[in-house]
Each structure stands twice: as C-alpha cells, then as structure tokens.
N, C-alpha and C. Protein backbone atom coordinates (compact mmCIF):
# COMPACT_ATOMS: atom_id res chain seq x y z
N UNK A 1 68.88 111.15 33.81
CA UNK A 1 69.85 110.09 33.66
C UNK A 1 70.87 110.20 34.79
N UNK A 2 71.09 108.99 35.58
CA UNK A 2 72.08 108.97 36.56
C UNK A 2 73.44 108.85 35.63
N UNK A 3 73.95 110.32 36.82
CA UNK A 3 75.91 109.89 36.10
C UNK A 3 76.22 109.27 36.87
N UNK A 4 77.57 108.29 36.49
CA UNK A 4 78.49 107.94 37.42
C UNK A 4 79.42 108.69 38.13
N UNK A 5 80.04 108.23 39.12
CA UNK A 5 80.94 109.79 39.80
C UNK A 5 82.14 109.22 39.27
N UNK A 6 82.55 108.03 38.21
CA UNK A 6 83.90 108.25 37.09
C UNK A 6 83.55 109.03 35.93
N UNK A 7 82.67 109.35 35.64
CA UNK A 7 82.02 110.00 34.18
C UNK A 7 82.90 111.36 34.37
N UNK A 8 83.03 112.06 34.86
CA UNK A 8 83.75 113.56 34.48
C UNK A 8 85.19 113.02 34.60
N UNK A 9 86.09 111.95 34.93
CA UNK A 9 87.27 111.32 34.65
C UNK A 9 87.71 111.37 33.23
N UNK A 10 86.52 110.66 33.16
CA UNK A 10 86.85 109.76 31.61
C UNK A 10 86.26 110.51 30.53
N UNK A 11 85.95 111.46 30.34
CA UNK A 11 85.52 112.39 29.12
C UNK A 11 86.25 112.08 27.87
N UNK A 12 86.01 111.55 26.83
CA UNK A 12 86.69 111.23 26.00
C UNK A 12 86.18 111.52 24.46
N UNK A 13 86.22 111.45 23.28
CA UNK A 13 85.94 111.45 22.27
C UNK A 13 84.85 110.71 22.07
N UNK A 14 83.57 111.02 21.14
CA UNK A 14 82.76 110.10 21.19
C UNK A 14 82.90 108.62 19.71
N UNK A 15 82.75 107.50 19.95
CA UNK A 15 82.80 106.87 19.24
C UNK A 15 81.55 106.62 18.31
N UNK A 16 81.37 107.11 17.06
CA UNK A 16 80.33 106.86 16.14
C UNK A 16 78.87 107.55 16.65
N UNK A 17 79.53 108.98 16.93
CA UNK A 17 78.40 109.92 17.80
C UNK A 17 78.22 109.73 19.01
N UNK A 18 78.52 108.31 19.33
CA UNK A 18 77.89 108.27 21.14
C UNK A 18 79.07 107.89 22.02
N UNK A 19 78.84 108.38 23.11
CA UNK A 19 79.76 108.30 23.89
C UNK A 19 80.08 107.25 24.96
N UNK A 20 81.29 106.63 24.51
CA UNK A 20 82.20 105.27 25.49
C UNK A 20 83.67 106.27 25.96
N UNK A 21 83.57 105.56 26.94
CA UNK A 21 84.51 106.25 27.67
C UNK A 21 85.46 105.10 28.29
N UNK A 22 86.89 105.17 27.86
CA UNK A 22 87.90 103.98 28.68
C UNK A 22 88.78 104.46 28.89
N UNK A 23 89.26 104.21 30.11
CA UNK A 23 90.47 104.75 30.71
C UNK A 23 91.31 102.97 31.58
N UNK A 24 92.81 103.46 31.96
CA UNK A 24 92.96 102.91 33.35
C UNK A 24 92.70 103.64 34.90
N UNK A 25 92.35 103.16 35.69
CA UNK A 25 91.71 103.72 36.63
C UNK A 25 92.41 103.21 38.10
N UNK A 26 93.30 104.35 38.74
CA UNK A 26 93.64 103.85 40.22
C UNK A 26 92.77 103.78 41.12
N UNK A 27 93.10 102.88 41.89
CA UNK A 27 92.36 101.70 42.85
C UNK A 27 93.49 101.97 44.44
N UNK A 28 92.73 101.79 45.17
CA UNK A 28 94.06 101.53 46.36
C UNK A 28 93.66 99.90 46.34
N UNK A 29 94.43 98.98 46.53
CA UNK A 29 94.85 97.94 46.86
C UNK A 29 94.05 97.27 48.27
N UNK A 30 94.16 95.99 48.32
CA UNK A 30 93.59 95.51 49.71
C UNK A 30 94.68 95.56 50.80
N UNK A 31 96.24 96.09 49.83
CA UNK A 31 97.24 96.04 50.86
C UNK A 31 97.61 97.75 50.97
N UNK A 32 96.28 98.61 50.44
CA UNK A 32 96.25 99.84 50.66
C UNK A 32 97.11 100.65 49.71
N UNK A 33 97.64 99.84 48.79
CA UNK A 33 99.18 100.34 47.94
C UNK A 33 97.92 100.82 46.99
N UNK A 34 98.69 101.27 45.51
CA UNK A 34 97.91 102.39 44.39
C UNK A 34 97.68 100.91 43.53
N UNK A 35 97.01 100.35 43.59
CA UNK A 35 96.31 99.21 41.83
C UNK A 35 95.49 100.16 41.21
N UNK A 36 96.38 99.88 39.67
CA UNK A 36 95.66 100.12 38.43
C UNK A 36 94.55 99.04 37.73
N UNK A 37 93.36 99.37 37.71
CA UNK A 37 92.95 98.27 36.77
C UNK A 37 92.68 98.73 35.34
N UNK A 38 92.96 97.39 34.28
CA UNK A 38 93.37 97.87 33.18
C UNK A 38 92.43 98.78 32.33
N UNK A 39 91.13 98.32 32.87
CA UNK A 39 90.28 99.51 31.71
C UNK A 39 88.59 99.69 32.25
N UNK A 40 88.63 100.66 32.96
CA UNK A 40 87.18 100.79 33.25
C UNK A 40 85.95 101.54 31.78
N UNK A 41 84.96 101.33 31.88
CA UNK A 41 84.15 101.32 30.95
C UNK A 41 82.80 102.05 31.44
N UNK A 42 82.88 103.18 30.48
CA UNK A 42 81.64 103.98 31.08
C UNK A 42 81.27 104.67 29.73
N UNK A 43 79.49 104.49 29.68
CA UNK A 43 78.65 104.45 29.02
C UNK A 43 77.53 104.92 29.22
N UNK A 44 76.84 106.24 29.16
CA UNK A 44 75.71 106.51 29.97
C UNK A 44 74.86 105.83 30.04
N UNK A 45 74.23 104.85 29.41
CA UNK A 45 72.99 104.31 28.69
C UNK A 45 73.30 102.78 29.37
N UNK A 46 74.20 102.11 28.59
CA UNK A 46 74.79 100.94 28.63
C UNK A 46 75.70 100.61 30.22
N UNK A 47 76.24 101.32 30.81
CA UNK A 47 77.24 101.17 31.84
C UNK A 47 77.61 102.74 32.37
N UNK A 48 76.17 102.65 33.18
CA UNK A 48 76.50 104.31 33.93
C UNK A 48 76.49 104.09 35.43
N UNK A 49 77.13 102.56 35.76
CA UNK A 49 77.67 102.67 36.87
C UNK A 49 79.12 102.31 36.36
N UNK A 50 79.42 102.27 35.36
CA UNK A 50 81.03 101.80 34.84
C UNK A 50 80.83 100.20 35.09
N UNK A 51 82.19 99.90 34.53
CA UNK A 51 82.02 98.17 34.24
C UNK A 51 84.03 97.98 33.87
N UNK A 52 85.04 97.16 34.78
CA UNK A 52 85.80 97.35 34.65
C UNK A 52 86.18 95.34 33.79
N UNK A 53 87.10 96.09 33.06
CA UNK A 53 87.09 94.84 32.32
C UNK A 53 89.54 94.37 33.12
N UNK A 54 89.59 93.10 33.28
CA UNK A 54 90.94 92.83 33.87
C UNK A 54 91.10 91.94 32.79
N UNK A 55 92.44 92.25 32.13
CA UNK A 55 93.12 91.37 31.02
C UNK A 55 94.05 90.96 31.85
N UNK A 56 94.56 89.18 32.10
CA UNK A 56 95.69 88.82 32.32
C UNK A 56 96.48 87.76 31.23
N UNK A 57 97.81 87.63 31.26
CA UNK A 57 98.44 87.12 29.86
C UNK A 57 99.29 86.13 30.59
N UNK A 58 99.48 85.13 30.42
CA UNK A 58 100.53 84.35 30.53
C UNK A 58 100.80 83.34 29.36
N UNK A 59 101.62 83.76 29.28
CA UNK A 59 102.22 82.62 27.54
C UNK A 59 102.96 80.90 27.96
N UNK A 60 103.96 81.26 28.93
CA UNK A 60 104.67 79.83 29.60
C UNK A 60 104.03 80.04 30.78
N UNK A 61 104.74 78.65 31.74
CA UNK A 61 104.63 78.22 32.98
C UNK A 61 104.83 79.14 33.88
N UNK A 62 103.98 80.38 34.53
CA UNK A 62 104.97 81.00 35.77
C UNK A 62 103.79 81.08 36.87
N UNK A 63 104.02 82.73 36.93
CA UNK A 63 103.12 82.73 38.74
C UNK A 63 102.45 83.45 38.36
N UNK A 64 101.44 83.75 37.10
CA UNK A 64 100.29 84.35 36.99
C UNK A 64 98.90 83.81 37.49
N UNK A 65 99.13 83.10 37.54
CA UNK A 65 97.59 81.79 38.51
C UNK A 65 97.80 82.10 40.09
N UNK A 66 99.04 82.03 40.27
CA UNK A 66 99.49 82.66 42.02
C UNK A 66 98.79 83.44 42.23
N UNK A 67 98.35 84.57 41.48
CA UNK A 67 97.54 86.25 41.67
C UNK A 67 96.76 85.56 41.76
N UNK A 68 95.94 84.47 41.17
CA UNK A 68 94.40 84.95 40.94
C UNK A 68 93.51 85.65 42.25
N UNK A 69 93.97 84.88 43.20
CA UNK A 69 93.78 85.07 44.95
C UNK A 69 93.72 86.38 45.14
N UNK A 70 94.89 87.12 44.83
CA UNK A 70 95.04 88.62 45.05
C UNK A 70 93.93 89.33 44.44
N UNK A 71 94.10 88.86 43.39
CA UNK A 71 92.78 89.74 42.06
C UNK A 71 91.66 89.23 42.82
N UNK A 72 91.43 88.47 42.71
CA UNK A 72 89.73 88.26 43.00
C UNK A 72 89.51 88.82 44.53
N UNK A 73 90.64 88.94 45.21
CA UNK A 73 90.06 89.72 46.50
C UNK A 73 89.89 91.04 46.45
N UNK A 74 90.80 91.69 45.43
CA UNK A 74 91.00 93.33 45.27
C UNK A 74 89.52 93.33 44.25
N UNK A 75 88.71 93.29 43.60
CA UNK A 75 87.74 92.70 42.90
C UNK A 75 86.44 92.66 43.99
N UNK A 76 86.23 91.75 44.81
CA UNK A 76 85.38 91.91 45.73
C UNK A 76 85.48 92.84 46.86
N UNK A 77 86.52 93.10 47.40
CA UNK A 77 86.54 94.54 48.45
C UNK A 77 87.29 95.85 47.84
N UNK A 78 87.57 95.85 46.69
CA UNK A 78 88.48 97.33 46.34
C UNK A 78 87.65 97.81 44.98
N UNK A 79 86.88 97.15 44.39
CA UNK A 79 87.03 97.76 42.77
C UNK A 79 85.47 98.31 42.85
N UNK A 80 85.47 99.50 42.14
CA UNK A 80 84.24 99.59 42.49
C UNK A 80 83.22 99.40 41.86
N UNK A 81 82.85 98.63 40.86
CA UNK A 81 81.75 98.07 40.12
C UNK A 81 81.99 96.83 39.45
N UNK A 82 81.29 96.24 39.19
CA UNK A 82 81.23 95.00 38.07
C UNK A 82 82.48 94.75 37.50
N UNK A 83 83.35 93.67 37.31
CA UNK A 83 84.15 93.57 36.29
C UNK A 83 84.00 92.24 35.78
N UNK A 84 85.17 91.83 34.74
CA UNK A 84 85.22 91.12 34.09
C UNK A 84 86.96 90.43 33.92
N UNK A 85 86.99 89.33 34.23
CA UNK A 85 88.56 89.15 33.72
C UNK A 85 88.69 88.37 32.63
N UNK A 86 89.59 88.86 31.40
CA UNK A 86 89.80 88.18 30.74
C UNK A 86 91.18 87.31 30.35
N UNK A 87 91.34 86.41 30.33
CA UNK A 87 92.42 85.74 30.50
C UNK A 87 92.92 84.30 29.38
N UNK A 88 94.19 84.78 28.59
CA UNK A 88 94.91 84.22 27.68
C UNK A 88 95.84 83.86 27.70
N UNK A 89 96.89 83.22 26.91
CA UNK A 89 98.09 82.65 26.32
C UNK A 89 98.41 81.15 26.90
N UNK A 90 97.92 80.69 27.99
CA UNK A 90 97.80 79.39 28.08
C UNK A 90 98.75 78.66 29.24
N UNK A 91 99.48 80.22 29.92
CA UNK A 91 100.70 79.51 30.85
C UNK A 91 100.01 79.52 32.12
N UNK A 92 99.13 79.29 32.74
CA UNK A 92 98.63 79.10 33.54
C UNK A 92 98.02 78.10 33.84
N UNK A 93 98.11 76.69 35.02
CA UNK A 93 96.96 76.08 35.48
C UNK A 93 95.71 75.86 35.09
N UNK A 94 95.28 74.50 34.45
CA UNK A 94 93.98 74.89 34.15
C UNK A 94 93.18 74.76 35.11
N UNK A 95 93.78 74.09 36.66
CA UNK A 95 93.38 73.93 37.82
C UNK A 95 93.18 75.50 38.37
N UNK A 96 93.92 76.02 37.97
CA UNK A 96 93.88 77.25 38.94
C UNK A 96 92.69 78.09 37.80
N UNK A 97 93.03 77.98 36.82
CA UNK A 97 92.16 78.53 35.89
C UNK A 97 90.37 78.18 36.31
N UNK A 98 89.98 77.29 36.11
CA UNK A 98 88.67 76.42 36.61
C UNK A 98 88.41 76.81 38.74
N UNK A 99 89.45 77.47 39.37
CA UNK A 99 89.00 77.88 40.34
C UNK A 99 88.87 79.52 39.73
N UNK A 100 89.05 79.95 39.25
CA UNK A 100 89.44 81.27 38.93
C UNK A 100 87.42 81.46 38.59
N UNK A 101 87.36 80.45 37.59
CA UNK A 101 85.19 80.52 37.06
C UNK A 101 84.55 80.61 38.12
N UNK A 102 84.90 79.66 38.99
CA UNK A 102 84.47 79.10 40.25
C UNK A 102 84.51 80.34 41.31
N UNK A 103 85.14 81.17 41.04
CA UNK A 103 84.75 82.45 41.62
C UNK A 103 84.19 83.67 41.19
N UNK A 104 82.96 83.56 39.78
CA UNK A 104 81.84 84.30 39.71
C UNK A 104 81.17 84.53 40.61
N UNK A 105 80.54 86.19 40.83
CA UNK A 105 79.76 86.45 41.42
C UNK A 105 79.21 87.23 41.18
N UNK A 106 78.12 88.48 41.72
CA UNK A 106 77.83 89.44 41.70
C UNK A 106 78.93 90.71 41.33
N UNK A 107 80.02 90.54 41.49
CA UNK A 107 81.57 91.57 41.58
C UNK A 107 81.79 91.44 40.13
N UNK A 108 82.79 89.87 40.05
CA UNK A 108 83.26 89.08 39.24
C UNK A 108 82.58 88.65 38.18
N UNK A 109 81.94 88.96 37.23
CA UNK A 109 80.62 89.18 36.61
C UNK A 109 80.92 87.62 35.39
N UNK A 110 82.05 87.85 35.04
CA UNK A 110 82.56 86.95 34.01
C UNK A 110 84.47 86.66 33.84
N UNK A 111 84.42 84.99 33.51
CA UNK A 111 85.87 85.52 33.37
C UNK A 111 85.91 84.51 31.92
N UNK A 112 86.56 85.10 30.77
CA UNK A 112 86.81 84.97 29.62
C UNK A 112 87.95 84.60 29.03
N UNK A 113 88.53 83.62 28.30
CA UNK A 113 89.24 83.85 27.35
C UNK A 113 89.16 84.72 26.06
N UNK A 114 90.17 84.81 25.40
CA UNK A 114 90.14 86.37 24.10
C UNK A 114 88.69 85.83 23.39
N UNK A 115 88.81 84.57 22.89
CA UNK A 115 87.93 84.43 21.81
C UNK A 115 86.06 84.49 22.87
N UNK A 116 85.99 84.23 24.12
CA UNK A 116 84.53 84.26 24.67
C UNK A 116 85.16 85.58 24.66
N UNK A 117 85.58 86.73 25.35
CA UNK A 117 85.70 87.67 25.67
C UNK A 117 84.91 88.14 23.68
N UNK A 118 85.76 87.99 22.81
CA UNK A 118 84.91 88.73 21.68
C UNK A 118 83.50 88.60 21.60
N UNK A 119 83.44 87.24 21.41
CA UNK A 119 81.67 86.91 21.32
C UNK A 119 80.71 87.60 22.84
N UNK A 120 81.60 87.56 23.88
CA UNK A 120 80.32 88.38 24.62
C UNK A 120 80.22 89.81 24.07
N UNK A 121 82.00 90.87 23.83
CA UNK A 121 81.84 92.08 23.75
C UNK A 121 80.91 92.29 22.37
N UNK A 122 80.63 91.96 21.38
CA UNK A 122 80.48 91.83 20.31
C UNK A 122 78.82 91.91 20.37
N UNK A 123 78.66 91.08 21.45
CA UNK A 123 76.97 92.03 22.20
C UNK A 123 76.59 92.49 22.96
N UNK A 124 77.77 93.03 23.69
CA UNK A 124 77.43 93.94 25.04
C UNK A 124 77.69 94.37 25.23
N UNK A 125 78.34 95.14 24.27
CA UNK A 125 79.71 96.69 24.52
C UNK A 125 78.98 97.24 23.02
N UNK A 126 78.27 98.12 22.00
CA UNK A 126 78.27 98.84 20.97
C UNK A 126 78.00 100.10 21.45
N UNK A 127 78.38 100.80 20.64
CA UNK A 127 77.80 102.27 20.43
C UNK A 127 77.16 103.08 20.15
C-alpha cells in the first residue's frame, strides 16, 4: 500500500476501527506567505494521496467572491492534491459564484454548497 508523505502528520485516532485522518495543513502561498487550508483528508484505502476539502462562509454582501481568484490559483499551483471547495451563507455573487464552477478541474475537483457538500460526503468520505 502506497503512503502518502502527509500520513505520518496526521496520525490520529481511528474512527470506527479504521483510520481517517484530518488536520489543517500549511501551504506556502502563491505570494510565498504560510496558507492554511482548512482540512486535508487522508485515508489509506480511500484518499492515500490526501484530498483537501476549502470551506468558505459569507452570510452578507462583502469581498469573499474577491478571493475566489486567489483560491483557485493557490489550488492549482500551491496545494498539493485534489480539493474541494465548499461554499455557504449566501453573501456572495452568484456571478462570481457560477465563475467559481466554471473553474473545475483536475485540482479543483468540486465546488459545493453545505447541502451538495453532504450528499456527495455521505458517499465518498466513510469509514
């Protein structure tokens, strides 16, 4: 079985005998600074190259849609496997939101609101 080279990081308790592993995980930045992303995911079986999942929240009108640009570039040249963004509360652009899909790829694997975010994890994350 291939490990990942985050697997001795993230050693953690096993959930229901088998082992998931989540942490936050530093990143250097595309502007070279320290980014955290919120939760990488490692799984020997399921995700043993890791799989990082990005929650963003905006409730009112502000400059969380401004990032998306930033994120999705730190995402394609900084992160180092697969992720996923998931994204709620509704203060954001749905213009900017609908470019945000529009930038799936191979990297960018999926981007979710809470309720798709359950129904995918709900079959693609167990233990």
């Amino acid at each position: 079985m291939r490990m990942s080279r985050f697997s001795p990081l993230m050693k953690q308790p096993t959930l229901g005998g088998k082992p998931i592993y989540t942490r936050q995980y530093q990143l250097e930045s595309i502007y070279g600074t320290p980014l955290k992303c919120d939760f990488i995911l490692y799984h020997p079986t399921q995700y043993p190259s890791c799989f990082i999942i990005e929650a963003k929240w905006q409730q009112s009108g502000g400059s969380v849609d401004e990032k998306f640009p930033y994120l999705v570039l730190n995402i394609r040249e900084k992160y180092p496997c697969a992720t996923i963004v998931v994204i709620e509360g509704g203060g954001y652009r749905k213009e900017a939101l609908a470019w945000l899909r529009n930038q799936e790829d191979k990297k960018l694997v999926h981007v979710f609101n809470m309720s798709e975010f359950f129904k995918w994890a709900s079959s693609h994350i167990t233990a």
